[in-house]
PDB file of N, CA and C in Angstrom:
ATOM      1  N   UNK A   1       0.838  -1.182   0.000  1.00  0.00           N
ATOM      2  CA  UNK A   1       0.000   0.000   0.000  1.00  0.00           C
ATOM      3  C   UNK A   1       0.880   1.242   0.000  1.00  0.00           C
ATOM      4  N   UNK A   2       0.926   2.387  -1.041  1.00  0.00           N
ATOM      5  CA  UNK A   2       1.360   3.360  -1.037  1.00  0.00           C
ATOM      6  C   UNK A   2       0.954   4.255   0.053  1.00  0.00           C
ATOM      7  N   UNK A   3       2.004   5.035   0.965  1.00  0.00           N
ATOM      8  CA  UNK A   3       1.752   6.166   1.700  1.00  0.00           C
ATOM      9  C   UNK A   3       1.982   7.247   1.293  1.00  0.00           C
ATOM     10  N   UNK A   4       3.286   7.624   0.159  1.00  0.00           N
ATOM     11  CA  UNK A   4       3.385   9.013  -0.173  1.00  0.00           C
ATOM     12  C   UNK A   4       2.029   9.632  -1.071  1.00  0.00           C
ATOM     13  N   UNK A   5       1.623  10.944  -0.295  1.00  0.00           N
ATOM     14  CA  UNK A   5       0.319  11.611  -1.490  1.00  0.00           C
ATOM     15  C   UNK A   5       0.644  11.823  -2.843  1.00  0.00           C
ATOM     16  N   UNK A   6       2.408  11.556  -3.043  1.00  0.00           N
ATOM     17  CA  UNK A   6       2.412  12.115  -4.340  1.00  0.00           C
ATOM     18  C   UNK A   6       2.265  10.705  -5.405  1.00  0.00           C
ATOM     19  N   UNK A   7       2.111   9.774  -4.993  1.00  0.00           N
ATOM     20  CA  UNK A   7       1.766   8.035  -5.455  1.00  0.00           C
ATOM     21  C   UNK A   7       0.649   7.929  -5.330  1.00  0.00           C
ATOM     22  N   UNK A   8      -0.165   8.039  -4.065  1.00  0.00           N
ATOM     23  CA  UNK A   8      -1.299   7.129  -3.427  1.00  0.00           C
ATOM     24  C   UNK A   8      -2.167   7.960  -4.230  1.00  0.00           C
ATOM     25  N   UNK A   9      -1.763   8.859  -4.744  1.00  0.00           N
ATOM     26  CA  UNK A   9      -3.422   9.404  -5.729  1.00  0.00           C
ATOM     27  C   UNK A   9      -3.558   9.387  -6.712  1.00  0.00           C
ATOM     28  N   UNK A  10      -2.909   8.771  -7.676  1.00  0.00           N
ATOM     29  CA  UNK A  10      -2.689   8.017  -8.998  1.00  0.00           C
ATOM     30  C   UNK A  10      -3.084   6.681  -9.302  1.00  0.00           C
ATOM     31  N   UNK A  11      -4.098   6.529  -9.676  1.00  0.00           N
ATOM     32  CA  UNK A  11      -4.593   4.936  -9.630  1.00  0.00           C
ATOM     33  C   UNK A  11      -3.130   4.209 -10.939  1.00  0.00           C
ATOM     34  N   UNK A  12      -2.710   4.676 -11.856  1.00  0.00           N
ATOM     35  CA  UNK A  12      -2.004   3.817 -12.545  1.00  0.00           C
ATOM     36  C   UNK A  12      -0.578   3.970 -11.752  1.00  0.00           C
ATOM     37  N   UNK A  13       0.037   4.746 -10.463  1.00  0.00           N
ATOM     38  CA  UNK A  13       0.912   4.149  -9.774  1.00  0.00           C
ATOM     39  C   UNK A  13       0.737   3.369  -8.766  1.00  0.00           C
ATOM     40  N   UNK A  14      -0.861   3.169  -8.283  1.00  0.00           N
ATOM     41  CA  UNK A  14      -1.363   2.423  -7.316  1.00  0.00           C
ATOM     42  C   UNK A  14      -1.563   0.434  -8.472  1.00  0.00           C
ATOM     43  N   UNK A  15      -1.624   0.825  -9.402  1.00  0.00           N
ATOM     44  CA  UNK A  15      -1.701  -0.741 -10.227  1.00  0.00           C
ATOM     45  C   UNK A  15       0.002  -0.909 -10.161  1.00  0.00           C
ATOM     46  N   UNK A  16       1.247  -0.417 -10.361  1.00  0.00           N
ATOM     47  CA  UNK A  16       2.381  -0.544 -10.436  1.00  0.00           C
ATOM     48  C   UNK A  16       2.933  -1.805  -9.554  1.00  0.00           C
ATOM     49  N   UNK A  17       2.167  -0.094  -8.382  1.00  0.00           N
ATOM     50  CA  UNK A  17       2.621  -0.614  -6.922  1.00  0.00           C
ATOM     51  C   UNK A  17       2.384  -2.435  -6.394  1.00  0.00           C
ATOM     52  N   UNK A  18       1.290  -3.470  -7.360  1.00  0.00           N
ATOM     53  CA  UNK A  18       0.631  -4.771  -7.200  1.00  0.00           C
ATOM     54  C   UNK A  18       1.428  -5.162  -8.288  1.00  0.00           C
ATOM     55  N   UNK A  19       1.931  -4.646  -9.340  1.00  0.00           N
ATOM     56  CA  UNK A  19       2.340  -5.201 -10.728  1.00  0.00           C
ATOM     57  C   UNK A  19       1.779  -5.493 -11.611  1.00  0.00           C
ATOM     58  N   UNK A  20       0.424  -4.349 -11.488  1.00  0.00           N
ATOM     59  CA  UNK A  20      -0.887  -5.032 -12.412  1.00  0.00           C
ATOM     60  C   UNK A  20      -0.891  -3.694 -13.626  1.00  0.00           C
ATOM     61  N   UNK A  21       0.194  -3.675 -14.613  1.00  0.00           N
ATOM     62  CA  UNK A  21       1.303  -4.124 -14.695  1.00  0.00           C
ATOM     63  C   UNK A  21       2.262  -3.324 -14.348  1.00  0.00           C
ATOM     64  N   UNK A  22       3.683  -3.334 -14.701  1.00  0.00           N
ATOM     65  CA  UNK A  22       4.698  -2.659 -13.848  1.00  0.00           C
ATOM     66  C   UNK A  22       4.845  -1.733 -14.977  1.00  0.00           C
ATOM     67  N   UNK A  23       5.510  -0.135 -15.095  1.00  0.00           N
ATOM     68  CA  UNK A  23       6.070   0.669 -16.038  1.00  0.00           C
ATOM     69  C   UNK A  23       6.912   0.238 -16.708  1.00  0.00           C
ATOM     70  N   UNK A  24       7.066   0.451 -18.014  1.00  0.00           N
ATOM     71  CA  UNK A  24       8.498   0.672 -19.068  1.00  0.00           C
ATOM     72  C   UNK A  24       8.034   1.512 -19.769  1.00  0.00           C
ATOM     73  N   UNK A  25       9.213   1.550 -20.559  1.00  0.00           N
ATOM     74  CA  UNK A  25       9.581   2.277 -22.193  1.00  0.00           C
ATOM     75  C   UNK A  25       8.405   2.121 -22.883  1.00  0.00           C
ATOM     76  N   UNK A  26       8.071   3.226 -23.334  1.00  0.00           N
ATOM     77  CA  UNK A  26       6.955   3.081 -24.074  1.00  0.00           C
ATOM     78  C   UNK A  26       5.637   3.914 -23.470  1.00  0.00           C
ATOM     79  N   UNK A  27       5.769   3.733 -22.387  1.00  0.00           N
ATOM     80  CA  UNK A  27       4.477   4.558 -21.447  1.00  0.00           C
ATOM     81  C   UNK A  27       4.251   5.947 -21.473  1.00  0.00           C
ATOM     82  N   UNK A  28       3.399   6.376 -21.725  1.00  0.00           N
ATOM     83  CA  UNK A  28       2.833   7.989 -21.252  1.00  0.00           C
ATOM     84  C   UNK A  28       2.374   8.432 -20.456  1.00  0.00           C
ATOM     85  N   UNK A  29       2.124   9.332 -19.820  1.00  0.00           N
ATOM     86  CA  UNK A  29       0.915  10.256 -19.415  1.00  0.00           C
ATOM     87  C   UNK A  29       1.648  10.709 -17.652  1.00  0.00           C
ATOM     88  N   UNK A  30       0.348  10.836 -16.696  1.00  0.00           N
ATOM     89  CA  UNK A  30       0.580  11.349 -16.294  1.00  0.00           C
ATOM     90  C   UNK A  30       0.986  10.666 -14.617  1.00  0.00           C
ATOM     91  N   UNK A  31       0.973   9.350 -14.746  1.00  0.00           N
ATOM     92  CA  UNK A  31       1.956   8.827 -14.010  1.00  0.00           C
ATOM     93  C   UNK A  31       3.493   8.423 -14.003  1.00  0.00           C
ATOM     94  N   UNK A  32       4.045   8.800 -15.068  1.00  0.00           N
ATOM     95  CA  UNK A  32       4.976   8.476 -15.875  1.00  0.00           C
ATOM     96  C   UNK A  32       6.196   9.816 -15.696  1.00  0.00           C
ATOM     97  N   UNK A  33       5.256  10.918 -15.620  1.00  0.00           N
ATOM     98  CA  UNK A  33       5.485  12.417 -15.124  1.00  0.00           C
ATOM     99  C   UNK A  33       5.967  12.007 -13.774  1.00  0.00           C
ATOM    100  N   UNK A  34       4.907  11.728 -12.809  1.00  0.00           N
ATOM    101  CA  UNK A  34       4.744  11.625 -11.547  1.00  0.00           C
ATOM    102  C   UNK A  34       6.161  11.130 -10.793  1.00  0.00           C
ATOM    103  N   UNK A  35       6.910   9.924 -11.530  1.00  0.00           N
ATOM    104  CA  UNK A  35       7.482   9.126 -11.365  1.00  0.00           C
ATOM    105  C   UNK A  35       8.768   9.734 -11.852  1.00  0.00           C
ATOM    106  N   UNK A  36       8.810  10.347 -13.309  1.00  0.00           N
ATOM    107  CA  UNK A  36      10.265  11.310 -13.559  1.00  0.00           C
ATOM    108  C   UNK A  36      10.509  12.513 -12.606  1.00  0.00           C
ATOM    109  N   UNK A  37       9.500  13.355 -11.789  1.00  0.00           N
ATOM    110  CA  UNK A  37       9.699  14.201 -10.755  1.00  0.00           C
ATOM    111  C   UNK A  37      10.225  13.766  -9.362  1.00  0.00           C
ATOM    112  N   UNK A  38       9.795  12.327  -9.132  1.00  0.00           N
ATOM    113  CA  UNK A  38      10.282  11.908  -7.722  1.00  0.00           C
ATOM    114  C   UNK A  38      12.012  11.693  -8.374  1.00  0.00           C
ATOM    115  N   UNK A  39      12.242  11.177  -9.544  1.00  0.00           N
ATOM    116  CA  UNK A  39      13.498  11.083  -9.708  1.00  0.00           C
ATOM    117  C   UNK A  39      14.144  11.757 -10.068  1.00  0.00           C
ATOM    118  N   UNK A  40      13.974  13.340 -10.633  1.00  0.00           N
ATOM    119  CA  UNK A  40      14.349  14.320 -10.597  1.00  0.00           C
ATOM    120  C   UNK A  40      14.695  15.044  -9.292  1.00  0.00           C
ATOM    121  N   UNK A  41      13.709  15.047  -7.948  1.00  0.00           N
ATOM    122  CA  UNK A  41      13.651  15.177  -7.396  1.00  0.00           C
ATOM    123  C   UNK A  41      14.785  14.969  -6.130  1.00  0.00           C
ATOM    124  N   UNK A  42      15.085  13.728  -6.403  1.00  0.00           N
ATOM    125  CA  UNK A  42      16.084  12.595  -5.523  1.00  0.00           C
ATOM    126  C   UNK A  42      17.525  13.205  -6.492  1.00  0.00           C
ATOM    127  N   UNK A  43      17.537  14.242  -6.779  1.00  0.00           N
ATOM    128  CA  UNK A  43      18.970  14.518  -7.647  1.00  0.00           C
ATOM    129  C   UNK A  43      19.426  13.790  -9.166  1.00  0.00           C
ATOM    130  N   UNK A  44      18.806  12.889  -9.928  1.00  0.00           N
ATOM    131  CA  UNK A  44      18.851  12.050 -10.769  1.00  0.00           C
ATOM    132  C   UNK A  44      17.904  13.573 -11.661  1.00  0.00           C
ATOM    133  N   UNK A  45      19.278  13.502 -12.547  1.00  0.00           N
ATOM    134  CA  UNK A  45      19.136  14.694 -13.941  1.00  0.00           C
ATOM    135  C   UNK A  45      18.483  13.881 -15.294  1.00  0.00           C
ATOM    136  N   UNK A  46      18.412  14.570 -15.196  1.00  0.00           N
ATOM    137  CA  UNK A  46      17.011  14.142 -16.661  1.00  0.00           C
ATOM    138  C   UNK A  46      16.805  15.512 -17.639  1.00  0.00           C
ATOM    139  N   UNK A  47      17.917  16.030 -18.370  1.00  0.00           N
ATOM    140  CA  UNK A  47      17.844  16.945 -18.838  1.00  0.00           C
ATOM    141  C   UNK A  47      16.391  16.994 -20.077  1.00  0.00           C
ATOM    142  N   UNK A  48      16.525  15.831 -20.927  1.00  0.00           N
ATOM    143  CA  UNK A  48      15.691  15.705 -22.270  1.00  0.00           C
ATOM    144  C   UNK A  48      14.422  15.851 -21.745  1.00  0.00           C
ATOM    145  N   UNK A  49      14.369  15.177 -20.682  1.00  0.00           N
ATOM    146  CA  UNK A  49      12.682  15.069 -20.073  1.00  0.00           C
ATOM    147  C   UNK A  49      12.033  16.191 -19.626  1.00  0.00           C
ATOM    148  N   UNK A  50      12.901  16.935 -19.009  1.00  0.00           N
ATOM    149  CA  UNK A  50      12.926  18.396 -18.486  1.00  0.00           C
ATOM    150  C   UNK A  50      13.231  19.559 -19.358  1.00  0.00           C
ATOM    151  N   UNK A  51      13.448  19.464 -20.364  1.00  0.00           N
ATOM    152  CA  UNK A  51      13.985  20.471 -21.154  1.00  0.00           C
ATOM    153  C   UNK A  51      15.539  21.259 -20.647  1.00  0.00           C
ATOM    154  N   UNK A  52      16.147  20.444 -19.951  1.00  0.00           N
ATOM    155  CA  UNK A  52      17.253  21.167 -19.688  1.00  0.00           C
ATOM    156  C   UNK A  52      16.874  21.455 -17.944  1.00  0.00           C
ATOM    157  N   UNK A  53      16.014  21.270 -17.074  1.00  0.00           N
ATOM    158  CA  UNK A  53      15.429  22.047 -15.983  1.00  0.00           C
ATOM    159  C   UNK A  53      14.343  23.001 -16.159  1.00  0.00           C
ATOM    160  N   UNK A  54      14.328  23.003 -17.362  1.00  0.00           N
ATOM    161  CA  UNK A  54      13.093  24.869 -17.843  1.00  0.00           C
ATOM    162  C   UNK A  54      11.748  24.218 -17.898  1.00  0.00           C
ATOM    163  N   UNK A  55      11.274  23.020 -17.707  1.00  0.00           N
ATOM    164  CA  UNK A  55       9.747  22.426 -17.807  1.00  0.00           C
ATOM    165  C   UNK A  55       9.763  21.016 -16.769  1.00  0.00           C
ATOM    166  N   UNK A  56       8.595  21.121 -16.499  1.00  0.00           N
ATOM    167  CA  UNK A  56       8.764  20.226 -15.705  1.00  0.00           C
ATOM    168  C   UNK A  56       8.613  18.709 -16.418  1.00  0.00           C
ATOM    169  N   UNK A  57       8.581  17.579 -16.105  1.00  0.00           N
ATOM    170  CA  UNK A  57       9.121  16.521 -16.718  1.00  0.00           C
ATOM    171  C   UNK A  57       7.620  16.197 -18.236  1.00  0.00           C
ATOM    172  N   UNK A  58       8.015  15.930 -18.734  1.00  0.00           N
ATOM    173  CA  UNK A  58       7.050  15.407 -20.334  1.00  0.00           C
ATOM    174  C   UNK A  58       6.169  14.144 -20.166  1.00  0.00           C
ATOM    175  N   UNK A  59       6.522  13.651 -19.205  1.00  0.00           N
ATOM    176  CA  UNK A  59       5.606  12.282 -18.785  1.00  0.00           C
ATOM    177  C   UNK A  59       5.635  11.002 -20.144  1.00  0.00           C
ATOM    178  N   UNK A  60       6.901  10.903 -20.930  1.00  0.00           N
ATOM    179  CA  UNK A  60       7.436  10.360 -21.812  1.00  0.00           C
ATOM    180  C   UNK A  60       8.476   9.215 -21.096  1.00  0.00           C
ATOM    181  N   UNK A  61       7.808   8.057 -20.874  1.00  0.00           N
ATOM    182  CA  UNK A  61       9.080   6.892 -20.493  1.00  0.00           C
ATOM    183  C   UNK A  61       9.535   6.557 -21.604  1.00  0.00           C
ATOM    184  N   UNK A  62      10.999   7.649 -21.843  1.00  0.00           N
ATOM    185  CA  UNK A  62      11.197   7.254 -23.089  1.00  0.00           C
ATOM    186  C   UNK A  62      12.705   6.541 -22.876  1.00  0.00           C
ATOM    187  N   UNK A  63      14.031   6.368 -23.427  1.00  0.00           N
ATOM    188  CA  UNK A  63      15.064   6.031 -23.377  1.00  0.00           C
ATOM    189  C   UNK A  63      16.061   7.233 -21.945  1.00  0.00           C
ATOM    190  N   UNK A  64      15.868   8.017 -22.134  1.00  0.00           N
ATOM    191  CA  UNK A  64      16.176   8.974 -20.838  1.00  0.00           C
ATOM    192  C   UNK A  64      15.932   8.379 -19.563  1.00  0.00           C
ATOM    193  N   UNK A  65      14.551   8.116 -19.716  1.00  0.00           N
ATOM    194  CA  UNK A  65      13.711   7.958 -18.607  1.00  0.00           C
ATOM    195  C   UNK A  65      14.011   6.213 -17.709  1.00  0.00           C
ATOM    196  N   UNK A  66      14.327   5.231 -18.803  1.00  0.00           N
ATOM    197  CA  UNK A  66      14.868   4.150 -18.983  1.00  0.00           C
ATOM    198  C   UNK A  66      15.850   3.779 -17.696  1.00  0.00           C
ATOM    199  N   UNK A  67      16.854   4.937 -18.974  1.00  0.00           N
ATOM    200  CA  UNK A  67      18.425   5.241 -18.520  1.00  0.00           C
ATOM    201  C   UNK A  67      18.301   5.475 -16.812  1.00  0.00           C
ATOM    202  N   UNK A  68      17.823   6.254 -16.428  1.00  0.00           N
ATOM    203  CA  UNK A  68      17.670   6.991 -14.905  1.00  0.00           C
ATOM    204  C   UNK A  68      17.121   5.954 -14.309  1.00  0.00           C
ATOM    205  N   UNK A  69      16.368   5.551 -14.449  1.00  0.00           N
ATOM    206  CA  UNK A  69      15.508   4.161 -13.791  1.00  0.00           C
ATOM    207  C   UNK A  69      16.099   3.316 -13.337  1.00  0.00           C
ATOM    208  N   UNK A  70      17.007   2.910 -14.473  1.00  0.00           N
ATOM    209  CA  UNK A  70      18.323   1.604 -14.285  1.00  0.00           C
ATOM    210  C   UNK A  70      19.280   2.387 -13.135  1.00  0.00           C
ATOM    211  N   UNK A  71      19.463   3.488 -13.377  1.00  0.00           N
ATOM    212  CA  UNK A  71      20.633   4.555 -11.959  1.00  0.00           C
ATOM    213  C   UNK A  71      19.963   4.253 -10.704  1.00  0.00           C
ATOM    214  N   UNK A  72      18.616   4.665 -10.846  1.00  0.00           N
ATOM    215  CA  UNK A  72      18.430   4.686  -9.679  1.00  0.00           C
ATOM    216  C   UNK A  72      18.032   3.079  -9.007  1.00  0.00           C
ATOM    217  N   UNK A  73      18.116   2.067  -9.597  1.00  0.00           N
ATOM    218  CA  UNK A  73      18.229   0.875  -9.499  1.00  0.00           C
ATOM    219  C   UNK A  73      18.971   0.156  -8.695  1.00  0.00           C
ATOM    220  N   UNK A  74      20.309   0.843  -9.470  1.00  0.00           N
ATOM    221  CA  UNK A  74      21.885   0.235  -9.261  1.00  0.00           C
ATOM    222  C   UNK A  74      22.013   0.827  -8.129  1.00  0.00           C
ATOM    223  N   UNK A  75      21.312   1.905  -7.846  1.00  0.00           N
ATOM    224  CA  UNK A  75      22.146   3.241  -6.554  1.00  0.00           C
ATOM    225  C   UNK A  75      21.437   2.633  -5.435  1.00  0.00           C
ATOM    226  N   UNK A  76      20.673   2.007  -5.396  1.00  0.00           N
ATOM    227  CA  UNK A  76      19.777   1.056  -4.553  1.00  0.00           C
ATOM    228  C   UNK A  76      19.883  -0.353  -4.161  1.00  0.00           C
ATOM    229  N   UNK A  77      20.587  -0.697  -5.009  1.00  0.00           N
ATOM    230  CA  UNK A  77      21.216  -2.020  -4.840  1.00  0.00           C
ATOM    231  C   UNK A  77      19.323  -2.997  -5.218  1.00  0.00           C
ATOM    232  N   UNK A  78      18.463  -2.505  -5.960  1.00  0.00           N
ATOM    233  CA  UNK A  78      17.670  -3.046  -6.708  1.00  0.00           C
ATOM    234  C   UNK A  78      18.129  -3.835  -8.203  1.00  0.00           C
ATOM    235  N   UNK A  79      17.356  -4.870  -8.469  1.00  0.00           N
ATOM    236  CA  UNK A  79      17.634  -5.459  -9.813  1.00  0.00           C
ATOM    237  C   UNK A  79      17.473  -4.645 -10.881  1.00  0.00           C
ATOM    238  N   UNK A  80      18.102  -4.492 -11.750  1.00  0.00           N
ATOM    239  CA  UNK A  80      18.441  -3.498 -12.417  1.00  0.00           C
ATOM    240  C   UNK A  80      17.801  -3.936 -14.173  1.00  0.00           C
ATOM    241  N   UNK A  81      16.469  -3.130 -14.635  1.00  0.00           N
ATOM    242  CA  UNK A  81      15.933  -3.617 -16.232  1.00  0.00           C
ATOM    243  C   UNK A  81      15.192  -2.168 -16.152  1.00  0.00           C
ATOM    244  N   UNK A  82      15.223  -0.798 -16.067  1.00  0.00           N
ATOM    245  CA  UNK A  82      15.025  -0.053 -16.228  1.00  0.00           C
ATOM    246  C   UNK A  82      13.344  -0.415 -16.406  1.00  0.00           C
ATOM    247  N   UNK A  83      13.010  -0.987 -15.709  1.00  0.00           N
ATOM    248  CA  UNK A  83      11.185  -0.955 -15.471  1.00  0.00           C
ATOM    249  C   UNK A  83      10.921  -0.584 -14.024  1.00  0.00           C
ATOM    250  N   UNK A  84       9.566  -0.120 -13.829  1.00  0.00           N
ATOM    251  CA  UNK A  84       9.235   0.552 -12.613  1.00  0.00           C
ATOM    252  C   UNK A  84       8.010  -0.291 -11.796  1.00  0.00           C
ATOM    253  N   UNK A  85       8.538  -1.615 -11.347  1.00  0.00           N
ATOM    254  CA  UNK A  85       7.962  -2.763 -10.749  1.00  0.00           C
ATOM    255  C   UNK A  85       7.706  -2.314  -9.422  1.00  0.00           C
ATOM    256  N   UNK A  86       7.434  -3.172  -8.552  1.00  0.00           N
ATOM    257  CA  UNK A  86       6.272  -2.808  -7.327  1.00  0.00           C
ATOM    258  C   UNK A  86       7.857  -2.308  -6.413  1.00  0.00           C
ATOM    259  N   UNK A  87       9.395  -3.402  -6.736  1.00  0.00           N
ATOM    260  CA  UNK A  87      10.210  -3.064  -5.168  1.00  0.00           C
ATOM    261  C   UNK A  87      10.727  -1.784  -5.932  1.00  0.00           C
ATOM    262  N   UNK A  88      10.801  -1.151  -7.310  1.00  0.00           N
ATOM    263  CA  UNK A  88      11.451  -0.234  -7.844  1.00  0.00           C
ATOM    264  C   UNK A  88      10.563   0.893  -6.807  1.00  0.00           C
ATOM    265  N   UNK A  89       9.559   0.764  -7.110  1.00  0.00           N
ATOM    266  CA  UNK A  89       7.978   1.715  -6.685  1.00  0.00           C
ATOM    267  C   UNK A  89       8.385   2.083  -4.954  1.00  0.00           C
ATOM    268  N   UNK A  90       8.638   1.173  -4.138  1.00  0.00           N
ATOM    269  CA  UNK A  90       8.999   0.750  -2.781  1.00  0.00           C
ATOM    270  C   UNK A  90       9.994   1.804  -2.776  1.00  0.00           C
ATOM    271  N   UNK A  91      10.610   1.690  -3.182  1.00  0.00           N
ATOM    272  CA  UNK A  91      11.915   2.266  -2.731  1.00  0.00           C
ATOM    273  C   UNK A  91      11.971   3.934  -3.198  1.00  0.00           C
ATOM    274  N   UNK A  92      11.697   3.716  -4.258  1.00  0.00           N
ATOM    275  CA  UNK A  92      11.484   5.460  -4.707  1.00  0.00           C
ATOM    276  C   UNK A  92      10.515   6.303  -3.740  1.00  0.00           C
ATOM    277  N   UNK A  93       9.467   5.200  -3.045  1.00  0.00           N
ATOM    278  CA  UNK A  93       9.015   6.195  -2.173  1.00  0.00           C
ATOM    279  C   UNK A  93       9.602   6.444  -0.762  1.00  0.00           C
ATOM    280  N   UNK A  94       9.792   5.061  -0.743  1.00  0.00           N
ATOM    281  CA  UNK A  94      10.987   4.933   0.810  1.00  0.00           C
ATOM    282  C   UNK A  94      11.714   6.633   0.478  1.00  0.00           C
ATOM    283  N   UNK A  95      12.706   6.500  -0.850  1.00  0.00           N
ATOM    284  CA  UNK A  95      13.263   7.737  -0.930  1.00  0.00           C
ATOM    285  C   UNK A  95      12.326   9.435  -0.723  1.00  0.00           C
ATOM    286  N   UNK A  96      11.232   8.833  -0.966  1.00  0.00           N
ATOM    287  CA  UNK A  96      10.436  10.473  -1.693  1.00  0.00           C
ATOM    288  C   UNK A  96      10.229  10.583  -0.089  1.00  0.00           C
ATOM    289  N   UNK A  97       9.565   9.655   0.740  1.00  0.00           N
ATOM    290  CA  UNK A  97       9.524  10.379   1.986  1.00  0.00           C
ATOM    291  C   UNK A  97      10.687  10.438   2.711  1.00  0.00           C
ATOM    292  N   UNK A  98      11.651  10.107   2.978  1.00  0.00           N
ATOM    293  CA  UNK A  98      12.768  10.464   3.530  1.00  0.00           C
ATOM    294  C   UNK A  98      13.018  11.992   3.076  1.00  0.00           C
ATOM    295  N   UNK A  99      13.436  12.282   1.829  1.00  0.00           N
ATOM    296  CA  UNK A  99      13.232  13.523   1.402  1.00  0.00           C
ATOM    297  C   UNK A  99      12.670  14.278   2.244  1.00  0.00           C
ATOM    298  N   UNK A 100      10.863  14.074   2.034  1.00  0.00           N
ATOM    299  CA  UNK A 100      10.288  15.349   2.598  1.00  0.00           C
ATOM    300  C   UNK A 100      10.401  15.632   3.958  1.00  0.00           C
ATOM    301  N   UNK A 101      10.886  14.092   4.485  1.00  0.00           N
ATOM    302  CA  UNK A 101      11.214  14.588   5.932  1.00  0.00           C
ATOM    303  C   UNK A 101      11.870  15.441   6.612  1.00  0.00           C
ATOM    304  N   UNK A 102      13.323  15.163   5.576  1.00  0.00           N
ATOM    305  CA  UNK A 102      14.498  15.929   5.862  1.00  0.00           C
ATOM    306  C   UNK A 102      14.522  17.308   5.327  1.00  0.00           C
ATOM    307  N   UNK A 103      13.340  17.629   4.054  1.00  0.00           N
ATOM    308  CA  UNK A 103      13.242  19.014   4.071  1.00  0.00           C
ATOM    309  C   UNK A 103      12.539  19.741   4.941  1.00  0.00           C
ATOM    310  N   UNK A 104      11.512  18.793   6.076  1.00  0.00           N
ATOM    311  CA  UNK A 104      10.697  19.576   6.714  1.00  0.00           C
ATOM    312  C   UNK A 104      11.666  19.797   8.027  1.00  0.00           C
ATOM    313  N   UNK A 105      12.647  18.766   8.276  1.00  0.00           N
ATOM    314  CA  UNK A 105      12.764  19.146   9.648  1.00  0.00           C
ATOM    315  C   UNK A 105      14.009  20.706   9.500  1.00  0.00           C
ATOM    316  N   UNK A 106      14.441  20.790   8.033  1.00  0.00           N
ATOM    317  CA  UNK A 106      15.718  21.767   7.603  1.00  0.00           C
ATOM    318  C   UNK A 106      14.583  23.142   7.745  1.00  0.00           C
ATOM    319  N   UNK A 107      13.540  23.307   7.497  1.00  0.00           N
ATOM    320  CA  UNK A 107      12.355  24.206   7.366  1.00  0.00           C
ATOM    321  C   UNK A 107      11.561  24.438   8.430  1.00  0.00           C
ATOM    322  N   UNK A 108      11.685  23.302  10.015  1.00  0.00           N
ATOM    323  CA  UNK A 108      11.413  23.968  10.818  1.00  0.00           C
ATOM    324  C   UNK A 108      13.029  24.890  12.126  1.00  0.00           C
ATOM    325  N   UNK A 109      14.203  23.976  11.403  1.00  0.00           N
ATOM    326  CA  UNK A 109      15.074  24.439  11.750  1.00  0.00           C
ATOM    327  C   UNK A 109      15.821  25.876  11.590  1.00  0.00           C
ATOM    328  N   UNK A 110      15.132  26.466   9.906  1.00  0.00           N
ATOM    329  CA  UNK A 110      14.903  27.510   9.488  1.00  0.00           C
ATOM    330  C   UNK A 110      14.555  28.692  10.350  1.00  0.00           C
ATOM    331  N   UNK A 111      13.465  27.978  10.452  1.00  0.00           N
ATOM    332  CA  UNK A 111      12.101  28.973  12.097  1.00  0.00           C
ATOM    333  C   UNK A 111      13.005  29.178  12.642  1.00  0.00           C
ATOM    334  N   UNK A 112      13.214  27.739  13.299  1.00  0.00           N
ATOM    335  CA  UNK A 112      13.914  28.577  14.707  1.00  0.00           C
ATOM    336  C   UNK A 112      14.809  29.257  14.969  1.00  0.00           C
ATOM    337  N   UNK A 113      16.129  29.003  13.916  1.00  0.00           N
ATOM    338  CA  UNK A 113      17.437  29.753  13.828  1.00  0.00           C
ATOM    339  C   UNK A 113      17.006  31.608  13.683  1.00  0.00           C
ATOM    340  N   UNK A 114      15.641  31.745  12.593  1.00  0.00           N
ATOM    341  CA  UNK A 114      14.974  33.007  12.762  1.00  0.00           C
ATOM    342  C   UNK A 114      14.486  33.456  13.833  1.00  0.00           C
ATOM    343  N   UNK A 115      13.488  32.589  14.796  1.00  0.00           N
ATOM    344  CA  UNK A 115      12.911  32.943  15.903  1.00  0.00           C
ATOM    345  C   UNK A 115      13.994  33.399  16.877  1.00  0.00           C
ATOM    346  N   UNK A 116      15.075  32.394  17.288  1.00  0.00           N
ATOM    347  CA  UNK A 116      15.926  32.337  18.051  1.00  0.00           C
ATOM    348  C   UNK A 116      17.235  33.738  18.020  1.00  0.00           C
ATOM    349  N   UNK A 117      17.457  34.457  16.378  1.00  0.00           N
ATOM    350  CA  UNK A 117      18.070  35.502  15.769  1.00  0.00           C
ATOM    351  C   UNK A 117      17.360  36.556  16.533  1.00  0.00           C
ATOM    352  N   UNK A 118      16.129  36.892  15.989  1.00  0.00           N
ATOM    353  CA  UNK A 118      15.247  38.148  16.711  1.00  0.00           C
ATOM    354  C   UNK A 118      14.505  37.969  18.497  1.00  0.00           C
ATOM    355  N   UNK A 119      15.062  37.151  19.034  1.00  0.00           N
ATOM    356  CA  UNK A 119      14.657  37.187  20.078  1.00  0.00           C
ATOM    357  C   UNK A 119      16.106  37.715  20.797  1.00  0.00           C
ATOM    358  N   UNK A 120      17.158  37.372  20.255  1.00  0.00           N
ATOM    359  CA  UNK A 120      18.321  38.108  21.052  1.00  0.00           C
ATOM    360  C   UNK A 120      19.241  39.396  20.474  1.00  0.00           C
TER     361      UNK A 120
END
């Protein structure tokens, strides 16, 4: 069962997530997007998909998209065929919330270093 909101509200990353069926090459739309932003996201560059950084991702699993898939695979110590199967799915979110964690706790640490500035 997906927990991140940016998965769990996509019914075609919620079929992934069972393997009913898993992503590849070839796929469109707008889970496909969903899935090049978490890996954009996690530092994994994707210039073609992105236009360079100037758009946000094309939602094109195309050979780019492949390519990064298999990275972030290997960087995981996951089996590596550039498809986006249920433990690929697992783990990218394992990653996506770790992320937001660590940006929230840098953002309430923010606060306080401010709060803590104007109070002395």
């Amino acid at each position: 069962m997906l927990k991140s909101p940016r998965f769990s509200g996509n019914k075609r990353i919620q079929q992934v997530a069972v393997n009913q069926p898993s992503m590849s090459q070839g796929e469109k739309g707008e889970a496909v997007a969903i899935i090049q932003m978490a890996l954009v996201d996690l530092s994994f560059a994707m210039p073609l998909t992105t236009a360079g950084g100037q758009k946000l991702p094309d939602g094109i699993f195309g050979v780019e998209t492949a390519r990064v898939v298999r990275l972030f695979q290997a960087t995981k110590a996951l089996a590596v065929d550039g498809v986006i199967g249920p433990n690929t799915l697992a783990k990218l979110e394992q990653c996506i919330i770790e992320l937001t964690e660590r940006q929230a706790k840098e953002r309430r640490l923010e606060v306080l270093r401010k709060v803590t500035f104007r109070n002395t």
